[in-house]
Protein backbone atom coordinates (compact mmCIF):
# COMPACT_ATOMS: atom_id res chain seq x y z
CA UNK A 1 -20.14 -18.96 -8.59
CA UNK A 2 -20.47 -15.55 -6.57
CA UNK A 3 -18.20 -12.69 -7.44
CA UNK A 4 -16.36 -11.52 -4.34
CA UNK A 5 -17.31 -7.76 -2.75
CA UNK A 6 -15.34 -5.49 -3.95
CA UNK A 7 -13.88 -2.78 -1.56
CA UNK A 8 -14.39 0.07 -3.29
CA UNK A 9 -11.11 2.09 -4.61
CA UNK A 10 -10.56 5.47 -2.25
CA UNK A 11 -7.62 6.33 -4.24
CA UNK A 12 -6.87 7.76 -7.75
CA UNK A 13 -3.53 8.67 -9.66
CA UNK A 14 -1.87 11.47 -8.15
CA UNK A 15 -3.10 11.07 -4.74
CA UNK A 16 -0.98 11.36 -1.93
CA UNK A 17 -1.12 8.26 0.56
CA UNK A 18 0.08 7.97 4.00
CA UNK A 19 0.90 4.07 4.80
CA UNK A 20 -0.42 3.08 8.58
CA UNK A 21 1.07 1.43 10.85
CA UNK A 22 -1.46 -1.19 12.04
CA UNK A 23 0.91 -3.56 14.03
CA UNK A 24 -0.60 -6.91 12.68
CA UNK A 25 0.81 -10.40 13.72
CA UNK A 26 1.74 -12.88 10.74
CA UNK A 27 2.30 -12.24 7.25
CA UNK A 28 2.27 -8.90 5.76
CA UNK A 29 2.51 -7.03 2.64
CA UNK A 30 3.64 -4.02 3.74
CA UNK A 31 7.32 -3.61 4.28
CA UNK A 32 7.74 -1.56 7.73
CA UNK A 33 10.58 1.00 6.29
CA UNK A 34 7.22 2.54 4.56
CA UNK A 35 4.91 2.79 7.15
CA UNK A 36 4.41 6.12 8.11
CA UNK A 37 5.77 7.25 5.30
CA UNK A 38 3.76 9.53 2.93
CA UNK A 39 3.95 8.67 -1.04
CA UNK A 40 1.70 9.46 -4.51
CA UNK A 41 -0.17 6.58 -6.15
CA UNK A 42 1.02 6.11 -9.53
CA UNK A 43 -1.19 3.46 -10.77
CA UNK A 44 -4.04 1.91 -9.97
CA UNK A 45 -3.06 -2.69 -9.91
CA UNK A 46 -6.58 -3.75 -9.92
CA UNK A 47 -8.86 -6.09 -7.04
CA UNK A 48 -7.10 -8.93 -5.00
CA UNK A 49 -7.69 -11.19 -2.15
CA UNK A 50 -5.99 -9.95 0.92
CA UNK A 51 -2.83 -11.52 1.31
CA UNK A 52 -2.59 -11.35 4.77
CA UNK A 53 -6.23 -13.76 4.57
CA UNK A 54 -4.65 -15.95 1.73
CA UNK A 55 -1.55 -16.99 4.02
CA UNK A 56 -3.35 -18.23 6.77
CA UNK A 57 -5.55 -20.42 3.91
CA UNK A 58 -8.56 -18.08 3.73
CA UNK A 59 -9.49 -18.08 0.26
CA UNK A 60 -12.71 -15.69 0.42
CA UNK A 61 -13.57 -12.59 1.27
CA UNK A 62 -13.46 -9.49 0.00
CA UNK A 63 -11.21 -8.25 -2.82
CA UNK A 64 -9.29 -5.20 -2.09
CA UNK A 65 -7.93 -1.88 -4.16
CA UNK A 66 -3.85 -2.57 -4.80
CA UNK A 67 -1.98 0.35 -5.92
CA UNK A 68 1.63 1.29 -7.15
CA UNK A 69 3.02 3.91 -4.58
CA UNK A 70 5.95 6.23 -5.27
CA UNK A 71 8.37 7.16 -2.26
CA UNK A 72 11.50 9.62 -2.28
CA UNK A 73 13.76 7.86 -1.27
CA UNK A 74 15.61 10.37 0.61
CA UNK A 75 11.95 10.28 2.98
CA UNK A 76 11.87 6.83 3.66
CA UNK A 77 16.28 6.92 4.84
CA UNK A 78 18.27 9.33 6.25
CA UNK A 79 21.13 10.10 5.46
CA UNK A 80 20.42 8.75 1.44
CA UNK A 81 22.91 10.73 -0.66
CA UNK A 82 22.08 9.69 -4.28
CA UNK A 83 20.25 11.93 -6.71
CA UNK A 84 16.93 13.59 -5.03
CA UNK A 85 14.37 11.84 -7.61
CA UNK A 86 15.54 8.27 -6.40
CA UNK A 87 11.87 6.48 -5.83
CA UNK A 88 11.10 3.56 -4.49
CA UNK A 89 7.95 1.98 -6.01
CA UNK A 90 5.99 -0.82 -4.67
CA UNK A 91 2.42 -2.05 -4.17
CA UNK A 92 0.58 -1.39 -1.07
CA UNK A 93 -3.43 -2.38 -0.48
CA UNK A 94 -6.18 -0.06 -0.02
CA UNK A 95 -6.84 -0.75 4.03
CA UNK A 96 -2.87 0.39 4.76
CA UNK A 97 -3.13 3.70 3.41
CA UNK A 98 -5.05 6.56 4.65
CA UNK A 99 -4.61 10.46 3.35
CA UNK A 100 -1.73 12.46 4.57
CA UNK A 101 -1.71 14.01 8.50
CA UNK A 102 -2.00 17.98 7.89
């Protein structure tokens, strides 16, 4: 049995993330209230099968770089009026994240 490739990991703890927006059909991972949204990476989950593969039954492939991602939760709604250090934290995969816009 053949190991899968492994995308390789563009992001380490600390690192600020911007989610994309890529606008794909079916099942995704990525909840739209955070893309666009900038957040840090506060750990690093590991390799994994893209889920958006797995729920159409494709069961190979590549694995990709899943990481925890902290938002503010005053950036991701407006008008939010609990403490300032709310955070939302949730996984996001490697290929929806890019580095901030200047």
């Amino acid at each position: 049995m053949t190991k899968p490739d492994r995308i390789p990991a563009r992001f380490q703890i600390g690192d600020r993330v911007q989610v994309l927006d890529l606008k794909l059909d079916g099942h995704i991972r990525t909840p739209s209230y955070i893309r666009g949204k900038t957040g840090t990476v506060i750990q690093f989950c590991g390799f994994f099968l893209n889920p958006e593969d797995l729920s159409v039954g494709k069961t190979a492939g590549p694995v990709y770089p899943l990481y925890r991602v902290s938002f503010a939760m005053n950036d991701l709604w407006s008008g939010y009026e609990r403490p300032e250090d709310d955070e939302l934290c949730i996984e996001v995969y490697d290929h929806w994240l890019d580095a901030p816009e200047a």
